[in-house]
N, C-alpha and C. Protein backbone atom coordinates (compact mmCIF):
# COMPACT_ATOMS: atom_id res chain seq x y z
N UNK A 1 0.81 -1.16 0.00
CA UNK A 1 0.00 0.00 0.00
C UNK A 1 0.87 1.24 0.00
N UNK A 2 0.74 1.74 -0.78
CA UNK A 2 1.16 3.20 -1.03
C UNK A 2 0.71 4.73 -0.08
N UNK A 3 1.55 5.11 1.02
CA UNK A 3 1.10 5.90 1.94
C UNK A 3 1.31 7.21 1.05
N UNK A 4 -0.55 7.81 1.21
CA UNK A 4 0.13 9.37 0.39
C UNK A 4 0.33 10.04 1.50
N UNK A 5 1.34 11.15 0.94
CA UNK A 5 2.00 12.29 1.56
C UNK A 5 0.97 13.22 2.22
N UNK A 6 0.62 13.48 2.82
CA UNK A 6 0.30 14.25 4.03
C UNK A 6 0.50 15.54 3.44
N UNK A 7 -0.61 16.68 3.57
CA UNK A 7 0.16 18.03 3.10
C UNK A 7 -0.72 18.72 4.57
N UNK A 8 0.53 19.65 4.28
CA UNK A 8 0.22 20.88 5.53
C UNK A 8 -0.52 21.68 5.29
N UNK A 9 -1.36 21.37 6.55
CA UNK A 9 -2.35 23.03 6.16
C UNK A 9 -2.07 24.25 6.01
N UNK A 10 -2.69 24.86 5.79
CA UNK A 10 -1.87 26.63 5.82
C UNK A 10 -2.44 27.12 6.38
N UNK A 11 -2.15 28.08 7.30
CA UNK A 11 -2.58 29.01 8.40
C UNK A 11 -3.44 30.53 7.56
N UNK A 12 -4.43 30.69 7.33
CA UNK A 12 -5.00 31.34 6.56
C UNK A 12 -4.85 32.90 7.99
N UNK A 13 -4.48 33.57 7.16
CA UNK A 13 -3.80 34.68 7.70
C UNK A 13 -5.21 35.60 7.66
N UNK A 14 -5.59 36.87 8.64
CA UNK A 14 -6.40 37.81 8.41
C UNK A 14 -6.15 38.43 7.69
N UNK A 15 -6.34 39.37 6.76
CA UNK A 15 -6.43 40.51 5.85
C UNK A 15 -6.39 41.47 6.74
N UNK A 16 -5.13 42.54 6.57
CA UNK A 16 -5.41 43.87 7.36
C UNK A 16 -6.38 44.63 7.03
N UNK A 17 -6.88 44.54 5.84
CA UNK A 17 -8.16 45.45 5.05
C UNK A 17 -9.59 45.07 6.00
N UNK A 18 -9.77 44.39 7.17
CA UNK A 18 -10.76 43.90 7.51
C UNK A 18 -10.56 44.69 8.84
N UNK A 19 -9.24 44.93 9.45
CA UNK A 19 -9.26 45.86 10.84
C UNK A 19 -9.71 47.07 10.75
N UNK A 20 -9.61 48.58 9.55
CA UNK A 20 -10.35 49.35 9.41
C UNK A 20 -11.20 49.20 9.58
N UNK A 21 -12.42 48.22 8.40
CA UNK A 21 -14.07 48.30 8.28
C UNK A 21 -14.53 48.02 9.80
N UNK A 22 -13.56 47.13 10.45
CA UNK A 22 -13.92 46.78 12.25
C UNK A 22 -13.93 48.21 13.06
N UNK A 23 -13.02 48.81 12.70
CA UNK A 23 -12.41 50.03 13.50
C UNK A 23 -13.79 51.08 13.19
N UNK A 24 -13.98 51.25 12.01
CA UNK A 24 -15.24 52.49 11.51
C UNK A 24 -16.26 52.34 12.19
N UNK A 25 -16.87 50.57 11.76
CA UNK A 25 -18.05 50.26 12.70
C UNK A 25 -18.26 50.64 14.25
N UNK A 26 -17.37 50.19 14.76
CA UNK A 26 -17.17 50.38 16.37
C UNK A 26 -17.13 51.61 16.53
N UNK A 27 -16.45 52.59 15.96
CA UNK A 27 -16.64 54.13 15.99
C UNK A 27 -18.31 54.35 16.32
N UNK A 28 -18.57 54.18 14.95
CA UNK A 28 -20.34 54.56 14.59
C UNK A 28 -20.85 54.44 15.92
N UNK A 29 -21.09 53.05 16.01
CA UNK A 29 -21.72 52.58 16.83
C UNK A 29 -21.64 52.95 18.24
N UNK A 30 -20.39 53.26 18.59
CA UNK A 30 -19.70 54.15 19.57
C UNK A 30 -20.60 55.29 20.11
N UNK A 31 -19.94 56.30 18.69
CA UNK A 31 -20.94 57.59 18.68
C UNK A 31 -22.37 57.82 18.77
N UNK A 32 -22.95 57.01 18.55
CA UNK A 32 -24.40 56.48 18.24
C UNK A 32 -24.58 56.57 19.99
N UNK A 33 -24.52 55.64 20.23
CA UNK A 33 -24.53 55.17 21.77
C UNK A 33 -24.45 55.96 22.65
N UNK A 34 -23.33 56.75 22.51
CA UNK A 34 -22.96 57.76 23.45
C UNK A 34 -23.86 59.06 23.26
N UNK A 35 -24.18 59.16 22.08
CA UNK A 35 -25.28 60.30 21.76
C UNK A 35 -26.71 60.28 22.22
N UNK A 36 -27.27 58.70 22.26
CA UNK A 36 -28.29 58.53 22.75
C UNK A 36 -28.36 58.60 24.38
N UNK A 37 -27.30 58.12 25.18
CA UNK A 37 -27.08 58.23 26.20
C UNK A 37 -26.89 60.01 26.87
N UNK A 38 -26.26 60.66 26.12
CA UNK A 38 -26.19 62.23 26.18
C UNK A 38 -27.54 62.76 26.13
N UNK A 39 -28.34 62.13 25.63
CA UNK A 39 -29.99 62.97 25.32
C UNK A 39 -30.65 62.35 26.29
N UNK A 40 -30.46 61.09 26.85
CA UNK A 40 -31.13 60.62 28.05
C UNK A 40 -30.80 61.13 29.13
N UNK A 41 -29.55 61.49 29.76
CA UNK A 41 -29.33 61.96 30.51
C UNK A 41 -29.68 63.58 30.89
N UNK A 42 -29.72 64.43 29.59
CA UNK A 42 -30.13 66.15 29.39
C UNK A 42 -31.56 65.94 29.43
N UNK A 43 -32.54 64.68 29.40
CA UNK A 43 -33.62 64.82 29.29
C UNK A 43 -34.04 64.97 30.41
N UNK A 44 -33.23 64.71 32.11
CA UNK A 44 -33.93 64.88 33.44
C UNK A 44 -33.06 66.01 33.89
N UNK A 45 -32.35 67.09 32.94
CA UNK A 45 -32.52 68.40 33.35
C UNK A 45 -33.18 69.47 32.73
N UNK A 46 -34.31 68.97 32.18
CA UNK A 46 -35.39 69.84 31.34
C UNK A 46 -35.96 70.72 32.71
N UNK A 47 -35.98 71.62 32.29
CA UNK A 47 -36.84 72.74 33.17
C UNK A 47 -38.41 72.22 33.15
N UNK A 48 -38.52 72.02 34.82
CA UNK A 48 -39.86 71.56 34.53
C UNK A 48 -40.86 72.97 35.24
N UNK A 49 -41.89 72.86 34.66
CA UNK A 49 -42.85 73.72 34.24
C UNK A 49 -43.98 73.29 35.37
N UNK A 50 -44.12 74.20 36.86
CA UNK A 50 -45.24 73.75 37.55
C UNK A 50 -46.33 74.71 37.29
N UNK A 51 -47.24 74.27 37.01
CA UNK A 51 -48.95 74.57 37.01
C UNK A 51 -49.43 75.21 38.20
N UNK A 52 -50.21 76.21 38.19
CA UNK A 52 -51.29 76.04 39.13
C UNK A 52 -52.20 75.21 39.50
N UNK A 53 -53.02 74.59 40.52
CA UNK A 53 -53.67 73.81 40.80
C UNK A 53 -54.50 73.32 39.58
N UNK A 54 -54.80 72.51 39.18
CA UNK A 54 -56.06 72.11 38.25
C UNK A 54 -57.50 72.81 38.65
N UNK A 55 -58.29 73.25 37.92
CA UNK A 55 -59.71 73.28 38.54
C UNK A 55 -60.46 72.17 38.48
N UNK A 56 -60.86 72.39 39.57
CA UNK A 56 -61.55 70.62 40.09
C UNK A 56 -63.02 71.12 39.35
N UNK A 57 -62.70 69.85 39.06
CA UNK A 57 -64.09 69.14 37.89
C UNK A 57 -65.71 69.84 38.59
N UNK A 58 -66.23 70.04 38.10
CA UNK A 58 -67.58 70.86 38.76
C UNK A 58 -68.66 69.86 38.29
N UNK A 59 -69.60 69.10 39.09
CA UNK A 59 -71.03 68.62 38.12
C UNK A 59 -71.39 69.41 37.80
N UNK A 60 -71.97 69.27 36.78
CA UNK A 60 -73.14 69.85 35.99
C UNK A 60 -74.46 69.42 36.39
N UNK A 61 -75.95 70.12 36.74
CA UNK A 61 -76.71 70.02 36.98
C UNK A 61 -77.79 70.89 35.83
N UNK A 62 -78.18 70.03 34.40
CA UNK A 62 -79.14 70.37 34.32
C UNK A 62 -80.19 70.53 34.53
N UNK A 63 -80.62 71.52 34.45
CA UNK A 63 -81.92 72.35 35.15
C UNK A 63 -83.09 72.79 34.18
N UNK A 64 -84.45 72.37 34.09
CA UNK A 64 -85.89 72.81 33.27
C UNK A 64 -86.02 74.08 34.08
N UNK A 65 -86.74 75.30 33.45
CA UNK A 65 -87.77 76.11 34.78
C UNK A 65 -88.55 76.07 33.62
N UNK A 66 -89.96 76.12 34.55
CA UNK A 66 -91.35 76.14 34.24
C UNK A 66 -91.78 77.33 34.66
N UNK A 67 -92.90 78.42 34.53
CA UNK A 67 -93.25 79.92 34.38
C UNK A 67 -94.28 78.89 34.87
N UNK A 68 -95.12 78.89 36.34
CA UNK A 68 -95.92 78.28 36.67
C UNK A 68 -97.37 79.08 37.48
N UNK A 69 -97.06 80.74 37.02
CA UNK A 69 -97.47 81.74 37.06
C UNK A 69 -98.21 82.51 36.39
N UNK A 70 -97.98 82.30 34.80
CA UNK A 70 -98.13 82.95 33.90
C UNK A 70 -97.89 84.18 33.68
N UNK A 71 -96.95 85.08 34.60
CA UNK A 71 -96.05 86.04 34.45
C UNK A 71 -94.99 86.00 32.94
N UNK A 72 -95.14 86.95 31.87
CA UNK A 72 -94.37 86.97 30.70
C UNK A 72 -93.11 87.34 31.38
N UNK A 73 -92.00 86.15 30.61
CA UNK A 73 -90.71 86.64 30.87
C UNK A 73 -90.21 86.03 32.18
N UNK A 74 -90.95 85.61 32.97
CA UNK A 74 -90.41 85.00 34.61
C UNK A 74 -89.60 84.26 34.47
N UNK A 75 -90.10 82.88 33.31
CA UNK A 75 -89.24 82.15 33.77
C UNK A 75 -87.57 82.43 32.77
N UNK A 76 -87.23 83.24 31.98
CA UNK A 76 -86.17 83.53 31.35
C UNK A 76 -85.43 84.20 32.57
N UNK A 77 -86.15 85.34 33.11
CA UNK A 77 -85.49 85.90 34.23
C UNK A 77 -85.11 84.90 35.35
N UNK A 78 -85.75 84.07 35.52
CA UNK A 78 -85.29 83.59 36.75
C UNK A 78 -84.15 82.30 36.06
N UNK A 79 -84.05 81.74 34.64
CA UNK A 79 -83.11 81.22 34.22
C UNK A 79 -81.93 81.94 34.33
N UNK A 80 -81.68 82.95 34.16
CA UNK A 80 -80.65 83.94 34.40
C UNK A 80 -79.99 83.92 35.86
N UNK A 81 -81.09 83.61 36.62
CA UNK A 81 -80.51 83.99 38.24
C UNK A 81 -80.14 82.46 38.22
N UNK A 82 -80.54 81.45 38.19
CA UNK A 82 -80.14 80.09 38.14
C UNK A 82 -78.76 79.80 37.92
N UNK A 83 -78.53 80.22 36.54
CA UNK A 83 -77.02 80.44 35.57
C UNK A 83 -76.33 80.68 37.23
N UNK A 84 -76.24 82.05 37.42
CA UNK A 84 -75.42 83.01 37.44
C UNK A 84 -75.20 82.35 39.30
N UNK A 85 -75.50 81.09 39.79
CA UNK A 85 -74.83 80.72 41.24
C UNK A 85 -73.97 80.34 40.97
N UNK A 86 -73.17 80.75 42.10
CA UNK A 86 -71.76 80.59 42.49
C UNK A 86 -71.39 79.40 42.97
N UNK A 87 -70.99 78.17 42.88
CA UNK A 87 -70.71 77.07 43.75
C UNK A 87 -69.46 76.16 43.15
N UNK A 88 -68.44 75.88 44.24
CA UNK A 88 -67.93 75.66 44.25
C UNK A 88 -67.58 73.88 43.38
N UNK A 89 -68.57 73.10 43.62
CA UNK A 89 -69.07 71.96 43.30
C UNK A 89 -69.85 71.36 42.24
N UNK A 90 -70.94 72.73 42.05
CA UNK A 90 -71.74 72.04 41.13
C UNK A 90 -71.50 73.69 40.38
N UNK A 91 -72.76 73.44 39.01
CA UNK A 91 -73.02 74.67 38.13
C UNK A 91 -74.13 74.24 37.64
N UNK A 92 -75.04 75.36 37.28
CA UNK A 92 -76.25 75.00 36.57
C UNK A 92 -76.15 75.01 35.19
N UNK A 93 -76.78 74.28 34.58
CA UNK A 93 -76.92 74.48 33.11
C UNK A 93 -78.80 74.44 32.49
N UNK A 94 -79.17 75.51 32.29
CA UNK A 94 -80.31 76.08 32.04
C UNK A 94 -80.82 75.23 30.36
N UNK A 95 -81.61 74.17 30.57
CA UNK A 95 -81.34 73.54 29.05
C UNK A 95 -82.63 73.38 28.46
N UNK A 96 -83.81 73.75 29.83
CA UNK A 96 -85.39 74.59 28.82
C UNK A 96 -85.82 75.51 29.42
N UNK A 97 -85.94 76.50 29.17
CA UNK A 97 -87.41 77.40 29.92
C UNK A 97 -88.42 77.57 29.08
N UNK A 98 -89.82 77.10 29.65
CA UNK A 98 -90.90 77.34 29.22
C UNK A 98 -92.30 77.38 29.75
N UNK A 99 -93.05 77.62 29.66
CA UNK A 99 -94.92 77.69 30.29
C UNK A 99 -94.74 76.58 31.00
N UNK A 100 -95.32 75.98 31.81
CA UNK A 100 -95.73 75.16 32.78
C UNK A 100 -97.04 74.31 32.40
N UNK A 101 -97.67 73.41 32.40
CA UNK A 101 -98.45 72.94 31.84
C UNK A 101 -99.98 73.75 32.06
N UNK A 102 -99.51 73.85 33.65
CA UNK A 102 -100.94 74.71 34.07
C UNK A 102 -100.58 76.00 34.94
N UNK A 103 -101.30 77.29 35.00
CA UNK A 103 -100.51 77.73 35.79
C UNK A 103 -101.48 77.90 37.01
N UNK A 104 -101.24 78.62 38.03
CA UNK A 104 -101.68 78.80 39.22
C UNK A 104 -100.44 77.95 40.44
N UNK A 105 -99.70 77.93 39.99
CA UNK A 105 -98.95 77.40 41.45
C UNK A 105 -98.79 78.67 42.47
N UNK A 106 -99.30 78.60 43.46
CA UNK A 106 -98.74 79.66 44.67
C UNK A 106 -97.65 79.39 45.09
N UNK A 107 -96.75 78.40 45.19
CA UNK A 107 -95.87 78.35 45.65
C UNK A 107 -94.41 77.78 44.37
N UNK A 108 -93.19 78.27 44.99
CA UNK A 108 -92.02 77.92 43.57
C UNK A 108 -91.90 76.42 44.44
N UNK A 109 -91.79 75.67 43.09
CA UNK A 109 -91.17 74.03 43.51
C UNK A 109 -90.09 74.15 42.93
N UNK A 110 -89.17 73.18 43.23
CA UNK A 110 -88.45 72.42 43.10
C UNK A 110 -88.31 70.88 42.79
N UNK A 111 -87.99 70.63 41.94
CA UNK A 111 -88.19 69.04 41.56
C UNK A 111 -86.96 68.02 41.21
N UNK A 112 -86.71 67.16 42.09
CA UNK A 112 -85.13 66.92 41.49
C UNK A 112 -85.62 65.73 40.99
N UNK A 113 -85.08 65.39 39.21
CA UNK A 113 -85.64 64.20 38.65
C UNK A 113 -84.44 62.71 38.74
N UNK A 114 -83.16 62.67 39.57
CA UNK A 114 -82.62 62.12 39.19
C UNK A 114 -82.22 61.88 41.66
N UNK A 115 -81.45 60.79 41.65
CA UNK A 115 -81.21 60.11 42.62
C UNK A 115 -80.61 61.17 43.71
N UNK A 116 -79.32 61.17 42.67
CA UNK A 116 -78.51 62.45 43.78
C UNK A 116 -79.48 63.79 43.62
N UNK A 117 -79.64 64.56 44.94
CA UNK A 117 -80.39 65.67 44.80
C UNK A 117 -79.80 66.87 45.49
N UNK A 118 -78.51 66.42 45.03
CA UNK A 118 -77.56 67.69 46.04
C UNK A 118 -77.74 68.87 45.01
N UNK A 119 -77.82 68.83 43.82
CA UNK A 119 -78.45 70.46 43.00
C UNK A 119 -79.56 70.63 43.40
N UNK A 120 -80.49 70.16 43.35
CA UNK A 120 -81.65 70.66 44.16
C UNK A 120 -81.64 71.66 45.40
N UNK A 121 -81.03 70.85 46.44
CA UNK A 121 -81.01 71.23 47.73
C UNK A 121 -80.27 72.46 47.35
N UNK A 122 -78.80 72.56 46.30
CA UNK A 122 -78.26 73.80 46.51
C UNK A 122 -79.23 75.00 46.07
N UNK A 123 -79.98 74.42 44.93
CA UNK A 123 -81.64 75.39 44.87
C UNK A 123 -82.44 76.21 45.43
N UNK A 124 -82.94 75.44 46.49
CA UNK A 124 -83.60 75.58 47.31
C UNK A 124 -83.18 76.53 47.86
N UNK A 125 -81.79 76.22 48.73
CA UNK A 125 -81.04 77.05 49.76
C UNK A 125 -80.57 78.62 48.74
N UNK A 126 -80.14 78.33 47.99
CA UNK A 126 -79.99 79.68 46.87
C UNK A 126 -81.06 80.89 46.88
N UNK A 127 -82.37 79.88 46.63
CA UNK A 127 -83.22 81.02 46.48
C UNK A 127 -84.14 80.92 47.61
N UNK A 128 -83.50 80.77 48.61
CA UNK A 128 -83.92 80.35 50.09
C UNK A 128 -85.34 80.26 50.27
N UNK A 129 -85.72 78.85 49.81
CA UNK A 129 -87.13 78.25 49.62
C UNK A 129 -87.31 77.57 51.11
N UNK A 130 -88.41 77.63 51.40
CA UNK A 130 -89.24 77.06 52.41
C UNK A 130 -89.53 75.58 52.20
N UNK A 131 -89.99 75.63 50.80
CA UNK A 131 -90.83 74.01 50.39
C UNK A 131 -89.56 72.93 50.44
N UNK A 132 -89.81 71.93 50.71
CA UNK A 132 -88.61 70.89 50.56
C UNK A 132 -88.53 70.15 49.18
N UNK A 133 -87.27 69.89 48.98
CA UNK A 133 -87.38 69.56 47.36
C UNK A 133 -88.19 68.06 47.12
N UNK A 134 -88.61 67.86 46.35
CA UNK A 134 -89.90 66.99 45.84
C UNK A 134 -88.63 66.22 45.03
N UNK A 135 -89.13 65.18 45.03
CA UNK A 135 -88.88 63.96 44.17
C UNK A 135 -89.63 63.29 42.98
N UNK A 136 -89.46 63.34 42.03
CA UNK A 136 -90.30 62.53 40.79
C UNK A 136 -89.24 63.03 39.62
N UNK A 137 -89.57 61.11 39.39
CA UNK A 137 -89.19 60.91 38.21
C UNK A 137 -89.35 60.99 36.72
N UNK A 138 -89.15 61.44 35.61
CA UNK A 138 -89.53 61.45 34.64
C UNK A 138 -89.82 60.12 33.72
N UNK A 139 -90.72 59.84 33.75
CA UNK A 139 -90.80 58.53 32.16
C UNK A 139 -90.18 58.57 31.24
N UNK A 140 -89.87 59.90 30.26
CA UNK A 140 -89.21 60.42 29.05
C UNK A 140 -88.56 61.07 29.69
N UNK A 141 -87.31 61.42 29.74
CA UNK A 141 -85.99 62.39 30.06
C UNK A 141 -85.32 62.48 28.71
N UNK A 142 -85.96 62.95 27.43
CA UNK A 142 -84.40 63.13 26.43
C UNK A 142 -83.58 64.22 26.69
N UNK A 143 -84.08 65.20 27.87
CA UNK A 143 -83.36 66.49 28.00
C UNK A 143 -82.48 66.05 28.76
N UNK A 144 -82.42 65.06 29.14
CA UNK A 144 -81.62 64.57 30.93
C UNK A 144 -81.90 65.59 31.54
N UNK A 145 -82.68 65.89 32.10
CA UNK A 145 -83.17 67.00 32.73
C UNK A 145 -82.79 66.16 34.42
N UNK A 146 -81.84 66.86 35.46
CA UNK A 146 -81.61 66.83 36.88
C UNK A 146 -82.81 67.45 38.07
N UNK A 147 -83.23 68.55 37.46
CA UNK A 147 -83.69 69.51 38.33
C UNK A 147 -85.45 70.73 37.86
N UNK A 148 -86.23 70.22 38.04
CA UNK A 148 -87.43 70.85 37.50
C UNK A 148 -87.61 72.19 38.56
N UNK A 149 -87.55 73.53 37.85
CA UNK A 149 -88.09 74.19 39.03
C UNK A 149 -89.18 75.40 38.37
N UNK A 150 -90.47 74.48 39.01
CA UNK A 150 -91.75 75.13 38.82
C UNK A 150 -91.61 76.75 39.59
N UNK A 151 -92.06 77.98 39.10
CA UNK A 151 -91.64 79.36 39.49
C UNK A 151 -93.34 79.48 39.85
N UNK A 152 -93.32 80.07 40.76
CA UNK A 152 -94.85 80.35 41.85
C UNK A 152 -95.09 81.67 41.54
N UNK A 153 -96.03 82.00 42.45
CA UNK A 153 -96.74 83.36 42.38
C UNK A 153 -96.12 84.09 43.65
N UNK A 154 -95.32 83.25 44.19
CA UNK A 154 -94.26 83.70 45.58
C UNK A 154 -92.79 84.35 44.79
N UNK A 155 -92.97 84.38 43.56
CA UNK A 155 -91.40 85.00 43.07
C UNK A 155 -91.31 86.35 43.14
N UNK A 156 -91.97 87.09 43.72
CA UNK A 156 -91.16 88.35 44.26
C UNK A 156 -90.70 88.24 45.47
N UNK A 157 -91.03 87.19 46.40
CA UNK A 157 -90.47 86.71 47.59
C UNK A 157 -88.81 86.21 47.51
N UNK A 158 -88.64 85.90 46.04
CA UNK A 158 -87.32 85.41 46.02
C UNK A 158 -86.71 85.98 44.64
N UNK A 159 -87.33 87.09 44.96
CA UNK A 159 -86.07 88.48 44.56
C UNK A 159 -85.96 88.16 42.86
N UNK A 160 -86.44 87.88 41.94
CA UNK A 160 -86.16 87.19 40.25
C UNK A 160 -87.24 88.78 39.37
């Protein structure tokens, strides 16, 4: 048997042309890095900007008035005085005035159509009513109507 000769491997050498393209990359990537890191860090010495308090959220309490008097103009006037309370909590929003179905009421109601009746009560106390606020519900509400307030033949008693 004939032993073949054995050949030597050759040690395949690097190319110096391959340590630049290494060297550029690592740069980039370098700079890259360090730049993003520079903007993260300047980003928690941004001047921060404090506010005044928020204004706290106010309900809204829409409100019907009914002219339950037949006085022209009552119940617009007294929508006006409605608007225009001051409260810290709630606000009115005036979203019908009109005739009353019947009139003759002697006295101004108040009607709160919905569960919570804390607009009501602030109502009442506003136009510092005697009667206690009444409860009833509406069948049809498309106005979402909160607060019905029938206007009496007592409204020069409460100043409108």
């Amino acid at each position: 048997m004939r032993k073949t000769p054995r050949t030597k491997k050759k040690k395949l050498k690097k190319k110096n042309s391959d340590k630049p393209r290494f060297l550029v990359v690592t740069a980039i990537t370098t700079g890259l890095l360090g730049a993003f890191v520079l903007l993260f860090l300047l980003s928690f010495f941004r001047q921060v900007t404090v506010s005044s308090a928020p204004e706290m959220r106010k309900d809204i309490v829409r409100v019907q008035i009914l002219n339950g008097c037949g006085i022209q103009g009552l119940a617009e006037r007294t929508g006006d005085k409605i608007r225009n309370i001051e409260n810290e909590s709630i606000r009115f929003d005036v979203v019908e005035v009109k005739n009353a179905p019947v009139f003759g009421f002697d006295r101004t109601l108040v009607v709160s159509r919905k569960t919570d009746d804390r607009g009501a009560q602030l109502m009442v106390e506003h136009l510092e009513l005697s009667n206690p606020v009444l409860t009833e519900r509406l069948a049809r509400n498309p106005l979402e109507i909160d607060v019905t307030l029938v206007v009496g033949s007592d409204f020069e008693e409460l100043e409108i």
